[in-house]
Protein backbone atom coordinates (compact mmCIF):
# COMPACT_ATOMS: atom_id res chain seq x y z
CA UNK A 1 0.00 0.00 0.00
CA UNK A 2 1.74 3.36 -1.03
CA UNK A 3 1.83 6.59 0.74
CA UNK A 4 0.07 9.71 -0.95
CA UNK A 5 1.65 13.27 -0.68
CA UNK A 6 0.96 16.80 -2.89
CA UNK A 7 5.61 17.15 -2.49
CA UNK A 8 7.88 14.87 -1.81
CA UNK A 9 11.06 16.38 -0.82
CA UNK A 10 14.21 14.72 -1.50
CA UNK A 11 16.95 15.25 0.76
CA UNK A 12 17.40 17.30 4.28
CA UNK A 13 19.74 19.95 3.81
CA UNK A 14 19.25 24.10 3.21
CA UNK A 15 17.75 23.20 -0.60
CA UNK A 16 15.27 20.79 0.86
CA UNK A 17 14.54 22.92 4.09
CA UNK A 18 13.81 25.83 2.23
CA UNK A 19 11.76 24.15 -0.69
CA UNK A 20 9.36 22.73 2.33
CA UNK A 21 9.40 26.15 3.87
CA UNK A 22 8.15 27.69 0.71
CA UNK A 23 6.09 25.25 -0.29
CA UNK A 24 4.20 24.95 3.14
CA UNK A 25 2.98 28.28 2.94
CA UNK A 26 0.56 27.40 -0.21
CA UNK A 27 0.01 23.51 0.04
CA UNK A 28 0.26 20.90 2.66
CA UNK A 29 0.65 17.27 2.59
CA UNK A 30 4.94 17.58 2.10
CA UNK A 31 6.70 14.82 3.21
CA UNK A 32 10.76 14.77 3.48
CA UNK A 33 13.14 12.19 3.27
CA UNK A 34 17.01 12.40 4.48
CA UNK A 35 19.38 8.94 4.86
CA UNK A 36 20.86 11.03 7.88
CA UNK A 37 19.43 11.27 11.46
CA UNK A 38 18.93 14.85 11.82
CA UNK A 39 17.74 17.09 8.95
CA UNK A 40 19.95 20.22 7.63
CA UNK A 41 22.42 18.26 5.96
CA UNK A 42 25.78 20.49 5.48
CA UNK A 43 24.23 23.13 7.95
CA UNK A 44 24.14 21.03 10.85
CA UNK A 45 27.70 20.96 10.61
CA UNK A 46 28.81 24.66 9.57
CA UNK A 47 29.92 26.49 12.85
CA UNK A 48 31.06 29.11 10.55
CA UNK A 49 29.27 32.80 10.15
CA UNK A 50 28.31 33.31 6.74
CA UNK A 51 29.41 36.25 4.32
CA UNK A 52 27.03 38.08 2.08
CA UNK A 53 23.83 40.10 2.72
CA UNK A 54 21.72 39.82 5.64
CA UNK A 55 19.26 38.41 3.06
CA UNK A 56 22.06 35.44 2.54
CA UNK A 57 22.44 35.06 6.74
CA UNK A 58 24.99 36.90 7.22
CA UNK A 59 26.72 36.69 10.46
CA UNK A 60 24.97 34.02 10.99
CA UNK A 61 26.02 30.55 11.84
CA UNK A 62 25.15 27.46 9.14
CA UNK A 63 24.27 25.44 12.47
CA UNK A 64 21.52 28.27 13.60
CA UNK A 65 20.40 29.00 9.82
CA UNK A 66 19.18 25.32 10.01
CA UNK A 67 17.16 26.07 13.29
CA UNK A 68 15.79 29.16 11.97
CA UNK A 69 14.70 27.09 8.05
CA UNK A 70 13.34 24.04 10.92
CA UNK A 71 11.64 26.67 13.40
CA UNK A 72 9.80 27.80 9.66
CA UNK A 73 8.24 24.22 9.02
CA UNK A 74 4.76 24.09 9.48
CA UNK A 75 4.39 20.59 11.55
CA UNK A 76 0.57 20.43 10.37
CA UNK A 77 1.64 20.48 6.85
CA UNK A 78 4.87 18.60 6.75
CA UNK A 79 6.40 15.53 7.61
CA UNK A 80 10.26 14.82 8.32
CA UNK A 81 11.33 11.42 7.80
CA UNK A 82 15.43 10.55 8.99
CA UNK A 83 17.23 7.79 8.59
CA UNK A 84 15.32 7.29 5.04
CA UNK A 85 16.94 6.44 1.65
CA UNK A 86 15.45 6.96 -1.45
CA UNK A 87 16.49 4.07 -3.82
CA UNK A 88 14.26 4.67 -6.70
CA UNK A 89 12.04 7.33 -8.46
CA UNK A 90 9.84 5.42 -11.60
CA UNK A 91 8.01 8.40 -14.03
CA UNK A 92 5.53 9.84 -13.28
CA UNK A 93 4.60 9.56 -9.62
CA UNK A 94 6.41 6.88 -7.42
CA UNK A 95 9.03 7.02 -5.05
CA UNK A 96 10.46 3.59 -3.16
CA UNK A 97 11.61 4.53 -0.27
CA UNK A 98 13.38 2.01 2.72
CA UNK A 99 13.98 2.73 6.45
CA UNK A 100 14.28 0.52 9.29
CA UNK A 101 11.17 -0.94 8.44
CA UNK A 102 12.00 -1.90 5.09
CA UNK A 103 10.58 -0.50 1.74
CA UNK A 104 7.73 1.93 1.42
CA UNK A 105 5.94 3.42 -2.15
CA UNK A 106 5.46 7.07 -1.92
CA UNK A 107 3.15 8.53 -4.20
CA UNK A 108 3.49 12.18 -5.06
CA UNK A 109 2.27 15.05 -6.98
CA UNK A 110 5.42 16.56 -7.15
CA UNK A 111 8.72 16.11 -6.07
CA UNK A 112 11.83 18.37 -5.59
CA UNK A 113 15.07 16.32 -5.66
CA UNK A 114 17.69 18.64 -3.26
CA UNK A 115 20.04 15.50 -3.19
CA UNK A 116 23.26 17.13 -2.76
CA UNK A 117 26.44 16.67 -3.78
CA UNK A 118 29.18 14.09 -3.13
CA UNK A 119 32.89 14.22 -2.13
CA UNK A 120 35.80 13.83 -4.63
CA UNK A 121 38.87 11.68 -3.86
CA UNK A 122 42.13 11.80 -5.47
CA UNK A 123 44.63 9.96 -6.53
CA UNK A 124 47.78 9.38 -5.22
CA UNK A 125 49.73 6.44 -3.28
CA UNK A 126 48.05 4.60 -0.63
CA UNK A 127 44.99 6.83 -1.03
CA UNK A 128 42.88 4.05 0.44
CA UNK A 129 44.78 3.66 3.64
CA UNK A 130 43.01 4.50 7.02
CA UNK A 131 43.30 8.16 8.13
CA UNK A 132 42.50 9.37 4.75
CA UNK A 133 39.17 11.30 4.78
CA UNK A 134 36.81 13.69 3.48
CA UNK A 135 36.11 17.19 4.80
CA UNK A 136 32.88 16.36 5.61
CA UNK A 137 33.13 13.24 7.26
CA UNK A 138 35.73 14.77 9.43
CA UNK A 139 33.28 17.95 10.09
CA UNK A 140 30.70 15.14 10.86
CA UNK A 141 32.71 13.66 13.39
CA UNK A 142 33.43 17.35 14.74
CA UNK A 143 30.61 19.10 14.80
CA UNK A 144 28.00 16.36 14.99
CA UNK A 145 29.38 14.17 17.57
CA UNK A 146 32.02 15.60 18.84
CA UNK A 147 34.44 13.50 18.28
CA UNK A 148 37.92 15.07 17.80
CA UNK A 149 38.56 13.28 14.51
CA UNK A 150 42.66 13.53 15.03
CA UNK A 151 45.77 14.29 16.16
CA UNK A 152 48.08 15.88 13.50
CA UNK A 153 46.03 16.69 9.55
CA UNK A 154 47.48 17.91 6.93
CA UNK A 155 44.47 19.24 4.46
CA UNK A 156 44.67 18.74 0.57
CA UNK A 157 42.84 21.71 -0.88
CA UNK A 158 42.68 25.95 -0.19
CA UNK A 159 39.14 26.57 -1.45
CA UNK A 160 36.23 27.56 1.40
CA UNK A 161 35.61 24.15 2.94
CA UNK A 162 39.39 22.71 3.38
CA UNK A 163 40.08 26.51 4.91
CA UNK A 164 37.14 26.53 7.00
CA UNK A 165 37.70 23.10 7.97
CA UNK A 166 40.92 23.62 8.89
CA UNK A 167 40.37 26.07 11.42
CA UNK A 168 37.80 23.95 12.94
CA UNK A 169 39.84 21.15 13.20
CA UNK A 170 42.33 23.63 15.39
CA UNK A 171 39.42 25.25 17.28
CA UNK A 172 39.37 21.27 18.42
CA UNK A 173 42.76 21.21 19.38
CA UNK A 174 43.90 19.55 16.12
CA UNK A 175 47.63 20.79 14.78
CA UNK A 176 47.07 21.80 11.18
CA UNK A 177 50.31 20.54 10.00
CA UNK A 178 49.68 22.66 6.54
CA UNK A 179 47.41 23.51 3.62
CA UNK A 180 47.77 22.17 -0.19
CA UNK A 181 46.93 23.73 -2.92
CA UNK A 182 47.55 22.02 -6.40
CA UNK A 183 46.47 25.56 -7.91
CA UNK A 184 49.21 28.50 -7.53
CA UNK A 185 46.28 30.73 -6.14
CA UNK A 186 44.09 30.12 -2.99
CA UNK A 187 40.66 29.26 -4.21
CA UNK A 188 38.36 30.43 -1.27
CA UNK A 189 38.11 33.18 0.54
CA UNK A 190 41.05 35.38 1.70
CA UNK A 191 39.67 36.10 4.95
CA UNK A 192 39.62 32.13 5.86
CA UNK A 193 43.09 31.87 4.62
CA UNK A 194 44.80 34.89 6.72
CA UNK A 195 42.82 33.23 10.13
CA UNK A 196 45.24 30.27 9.51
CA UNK A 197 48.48 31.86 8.41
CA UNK A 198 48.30 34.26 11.73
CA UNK A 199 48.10 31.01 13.58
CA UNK A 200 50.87 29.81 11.62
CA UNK A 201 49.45 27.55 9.32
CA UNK A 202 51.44 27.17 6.18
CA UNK A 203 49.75 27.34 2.73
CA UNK A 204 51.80 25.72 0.48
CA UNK A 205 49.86 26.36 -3.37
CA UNK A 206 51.39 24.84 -6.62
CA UNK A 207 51.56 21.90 -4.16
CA UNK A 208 50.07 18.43 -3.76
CA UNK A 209 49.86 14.91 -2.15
CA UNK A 210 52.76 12.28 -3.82
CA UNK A 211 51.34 9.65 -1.55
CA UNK A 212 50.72 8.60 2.40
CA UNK A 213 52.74 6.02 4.19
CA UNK A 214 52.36 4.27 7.44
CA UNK A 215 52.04 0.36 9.02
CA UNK A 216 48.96 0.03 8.50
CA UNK A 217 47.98 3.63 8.73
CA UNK A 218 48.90 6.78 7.80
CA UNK A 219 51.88 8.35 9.73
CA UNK A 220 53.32 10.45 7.40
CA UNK A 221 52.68 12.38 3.69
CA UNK A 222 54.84 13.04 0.96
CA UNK A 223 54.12 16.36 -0.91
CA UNK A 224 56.02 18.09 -4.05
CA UNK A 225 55.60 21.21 -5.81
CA UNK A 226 54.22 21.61 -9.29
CA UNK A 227 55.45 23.29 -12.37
CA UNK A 228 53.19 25.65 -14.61
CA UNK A 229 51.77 21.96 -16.69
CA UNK A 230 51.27 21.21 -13.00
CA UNK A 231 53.52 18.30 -13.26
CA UNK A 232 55.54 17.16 -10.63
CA UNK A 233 58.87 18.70 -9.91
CA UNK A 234 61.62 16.57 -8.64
CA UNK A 235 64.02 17.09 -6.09
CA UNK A 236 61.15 19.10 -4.28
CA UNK A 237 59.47 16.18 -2.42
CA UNK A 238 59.08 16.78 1.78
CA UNK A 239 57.56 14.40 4.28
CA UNK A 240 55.64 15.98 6.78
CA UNK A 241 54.42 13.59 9.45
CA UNK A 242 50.60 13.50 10.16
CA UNK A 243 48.05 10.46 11.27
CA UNK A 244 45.25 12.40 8.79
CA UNK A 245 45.40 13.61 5.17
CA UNK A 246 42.14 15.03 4.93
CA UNK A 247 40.61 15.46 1.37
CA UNK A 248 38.83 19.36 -0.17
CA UNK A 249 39.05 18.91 -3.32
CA UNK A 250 35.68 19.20 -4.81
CA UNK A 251 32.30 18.58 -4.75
CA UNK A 252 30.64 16.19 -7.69
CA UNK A 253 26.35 16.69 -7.93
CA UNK A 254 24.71 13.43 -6.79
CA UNK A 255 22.33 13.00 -9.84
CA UNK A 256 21.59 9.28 -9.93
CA UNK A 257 17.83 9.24 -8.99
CA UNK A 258 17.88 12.16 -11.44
CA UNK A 259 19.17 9.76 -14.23
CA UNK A 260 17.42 7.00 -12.93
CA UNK A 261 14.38 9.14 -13.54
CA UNK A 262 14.87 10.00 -17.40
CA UNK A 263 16.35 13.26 -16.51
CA UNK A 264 18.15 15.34 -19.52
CA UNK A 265 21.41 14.93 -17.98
CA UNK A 266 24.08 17.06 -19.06
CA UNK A 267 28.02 17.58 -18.19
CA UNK A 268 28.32 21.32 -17.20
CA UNK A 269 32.19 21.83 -16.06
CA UNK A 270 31.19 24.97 -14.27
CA UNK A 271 28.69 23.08 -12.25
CA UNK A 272 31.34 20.78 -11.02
CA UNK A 273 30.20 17.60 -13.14
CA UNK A 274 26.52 16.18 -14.29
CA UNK A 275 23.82 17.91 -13.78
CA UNK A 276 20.07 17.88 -14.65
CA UNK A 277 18.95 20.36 -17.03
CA UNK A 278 16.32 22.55 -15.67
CA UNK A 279 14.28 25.86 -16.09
CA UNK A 280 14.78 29.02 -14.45
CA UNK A 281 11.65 27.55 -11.73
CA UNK A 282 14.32 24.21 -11.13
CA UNK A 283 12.05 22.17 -13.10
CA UNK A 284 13.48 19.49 -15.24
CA UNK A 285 12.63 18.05 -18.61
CA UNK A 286 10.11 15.39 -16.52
CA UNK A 287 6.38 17.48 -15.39
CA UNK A 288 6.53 18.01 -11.90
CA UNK A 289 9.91 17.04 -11.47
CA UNK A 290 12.15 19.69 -9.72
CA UNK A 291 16.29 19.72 -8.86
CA UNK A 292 17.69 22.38 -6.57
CA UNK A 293 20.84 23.01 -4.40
CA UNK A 294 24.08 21.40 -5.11
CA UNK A 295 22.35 18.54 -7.54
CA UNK A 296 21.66 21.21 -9.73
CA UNK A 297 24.84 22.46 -9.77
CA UNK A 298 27.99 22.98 -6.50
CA UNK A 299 27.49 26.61 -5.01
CA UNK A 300 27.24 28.03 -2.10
CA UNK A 301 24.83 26.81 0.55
CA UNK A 302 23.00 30.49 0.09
CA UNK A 303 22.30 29.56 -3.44
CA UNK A 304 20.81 26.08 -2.39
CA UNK A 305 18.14 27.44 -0.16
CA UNK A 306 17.44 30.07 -2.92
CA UNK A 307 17.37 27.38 -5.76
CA UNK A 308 14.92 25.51 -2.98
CA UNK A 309 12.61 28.28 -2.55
CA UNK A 310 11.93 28.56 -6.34
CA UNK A 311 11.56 25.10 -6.39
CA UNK A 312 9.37 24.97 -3.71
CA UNK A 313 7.21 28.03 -5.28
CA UNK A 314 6.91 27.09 -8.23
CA UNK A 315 5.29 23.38 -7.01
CA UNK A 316 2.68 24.61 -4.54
CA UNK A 317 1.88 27.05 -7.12
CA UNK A 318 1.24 23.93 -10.10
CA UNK A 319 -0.84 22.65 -7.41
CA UNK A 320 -2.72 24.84 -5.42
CA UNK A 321 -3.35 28.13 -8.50
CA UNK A 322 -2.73 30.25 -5.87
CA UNK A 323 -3.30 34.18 -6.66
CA UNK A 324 -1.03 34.94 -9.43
CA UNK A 325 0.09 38.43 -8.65
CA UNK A 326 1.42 36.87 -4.59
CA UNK A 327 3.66 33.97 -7.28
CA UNK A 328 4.98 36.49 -9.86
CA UNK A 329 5.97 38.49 -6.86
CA UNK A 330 7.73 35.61 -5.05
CA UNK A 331 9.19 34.48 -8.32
CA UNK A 332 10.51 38.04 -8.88
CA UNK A 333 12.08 38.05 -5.26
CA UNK A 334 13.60 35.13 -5.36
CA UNK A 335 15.21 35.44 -8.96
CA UNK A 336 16.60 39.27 -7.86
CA UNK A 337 18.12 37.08 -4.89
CA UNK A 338 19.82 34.52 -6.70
CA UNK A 339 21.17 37.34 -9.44
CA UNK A 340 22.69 39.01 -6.57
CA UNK A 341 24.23 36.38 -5.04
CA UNK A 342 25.64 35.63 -8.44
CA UNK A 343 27.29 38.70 -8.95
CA UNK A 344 29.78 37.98 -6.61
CA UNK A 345 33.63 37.01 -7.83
CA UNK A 346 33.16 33.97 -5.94
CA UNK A 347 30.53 32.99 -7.94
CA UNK A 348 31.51 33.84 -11.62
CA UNK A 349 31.81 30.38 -12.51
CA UNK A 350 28.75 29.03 -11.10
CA UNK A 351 26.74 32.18 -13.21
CA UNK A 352 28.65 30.89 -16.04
CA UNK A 353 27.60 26.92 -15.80
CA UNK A 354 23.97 28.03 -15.23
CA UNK A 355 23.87 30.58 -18.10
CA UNK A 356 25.28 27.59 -20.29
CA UNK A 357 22.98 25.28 -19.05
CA UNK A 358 19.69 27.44 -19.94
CA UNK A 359 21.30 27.64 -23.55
CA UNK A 360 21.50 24.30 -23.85
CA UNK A 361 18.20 23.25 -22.09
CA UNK A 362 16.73 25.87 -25.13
């Protein structure tokens, strides 16, 4: 016996928070599903202020932007449903979900796939050995459980999340033994990157990873410099002795239910990898199928909840008709938002991949 709901919501995190909080101001009956215990996804973990407008949540933590998208849910109109994977999505209106419990068919009138996106790993020697991780899992273990994750890291990566993770890390008494870069220029913000070089922190760019060694784990790295071809330049090679490499180096969209679903799937390089092509409402090439947040496309988590609100407008409004004038104005809101955010140098190549991916959806 299946489950019947006007949106299903796809995943946890500030797309899916925000598409439900939207949504649940014109429709009811929303039900959302997240694989992890506690909805808000990257949020949860982000003990960082954000930058931007006050619009965006500036000076605000990611941690108590999640509370303030949760404290917006109506709990009439919407369910929350942890520790539940979707595993399948079959055209035009069924969802198979499994929990605990085992496998469930969800029936919806819509549904708004805010998915995420997925770590990259690179490779080098002994990339698989234990004390190699992710930023994430390692903010996971930090933020979420409070584990202190290790003892000595040395982070592969300068963009926003292996900066802000490093200083995280020390804030938990974790040495930062240094920063790689394999680009000659620090790809996120400056601001993150001067916090660790007054704590001494070194930020080694045109670097990267040769390999990690240990018995059985890793207890030390092997880095080298890069030439302009960025290949490796020898005679350069220093060990620096860690028990953690931990991996920034990208984000990749997580588009398989997408694909599973019939999706127009293209490669967008600005996007980070695959995405699904969609409309300037986040609906794809299926009816009443919707993408938004980092499965559309990597940004910034200010452009997920954005991408979620039009998402979740535009859905309600296919199902409800609500008065035209209150969507157009929404609509217009939300679009000035997103085009300001944009603008940004930070965010010249994500304007880019979406620009090319509305020529190519045409």
């Amino acid at each position: 016996m299946s489950e019947e709901y006007n949106i299903v919501i796809v995943g946890a995190g500030p797309a899916g928070l925000a598409a439900a909080t939207t949504a649940s101001k014109y429709t009811n009956k929303i039900l959302i599903v997240d694989e992890n215990i506690k909805p808000g996804g990257q949020l949860s973990k982000q003990t960082h202020k954000f930058f931007g407008s006050k619009n965006h949540y500036a000076s605000v933590r990611g941690v108590n932007i999640c509370n303030i998208l949760l404290d917006g849910l109506s709990k009439e109109k919407v369910c929350f449903r942890p520790e539940t994977s979707a595993i399948g999505f079959y055209k035009p209106d069924t969802l198979i979900i499994q929990d605990k419990e085992g496998l469930h068919k969800i029936k919806g009138n819509k549904f708004i796939f805010a998915t995420g996106a997925i770590e990259n790993m690179v490779s080098f020697e002994n990339n698989d050995l234990p004390g190699v991780y992710g930023a994430g899992a390692m903010q996971t273990l930090m933020n979420l459980y409070g584990v202190k994750p290790a003892e000595k890291v040395l982070m592969l990566g300068a963009g926003n999340i292996g900066l802000i993770v490093s200083y995280q890390l020390m804030q938990a008494g974790v040495e930062i033994m240094g920063v790689v870069e394999a680009s000659p220029f620090i790809g996120g913000y400056h601001v993150h990157a001067a916090k660790l070089r007054r704590m001494g922190v070194p930020i080694l760019t045109s670097h990267t990873v040769k390999g990690v060694y240990g018995d059985g784990k890793v207890e030390k790295a092997i880095i080298h410099k890069l030439g302009g071809g960025f290949e490796p330049l020898h005679g350069t090679e220093k060990t620096i002795e860690i028990d953690t490499l931990c991996l920034a180096v990208g984000l990749t969209p997580s588009v398989e239910l997408l694909h599973q679903a019939g999706c127009n799937i293209k490669f967008i390089k600005e996007l980070s990898g695959y995405v699904s092509v969609h409309d300037d409402m986040m609906e794809t090439n299926i009816p009443g199928v919707f993408v938004a947040g980092d499965a559309s496309g990597v940004e910034e988590a200010s452009a997920a909840m954005l991408e979620g609100n039009m998402a979740g407008l535009k859905a309600a409004y296919d199902i409800e008709g609500f008065n035209r004038s209150v969507f157009l104005n929404e609509k217009e809101i939300v679009e000035f938002e997103l085009k300001s955010l944009r603008t940004g140098p930070f965010c010249e190549r994500a304007q880019a991949g979406k620009k090319r991916l509305m020529v190519e959806e045409r």
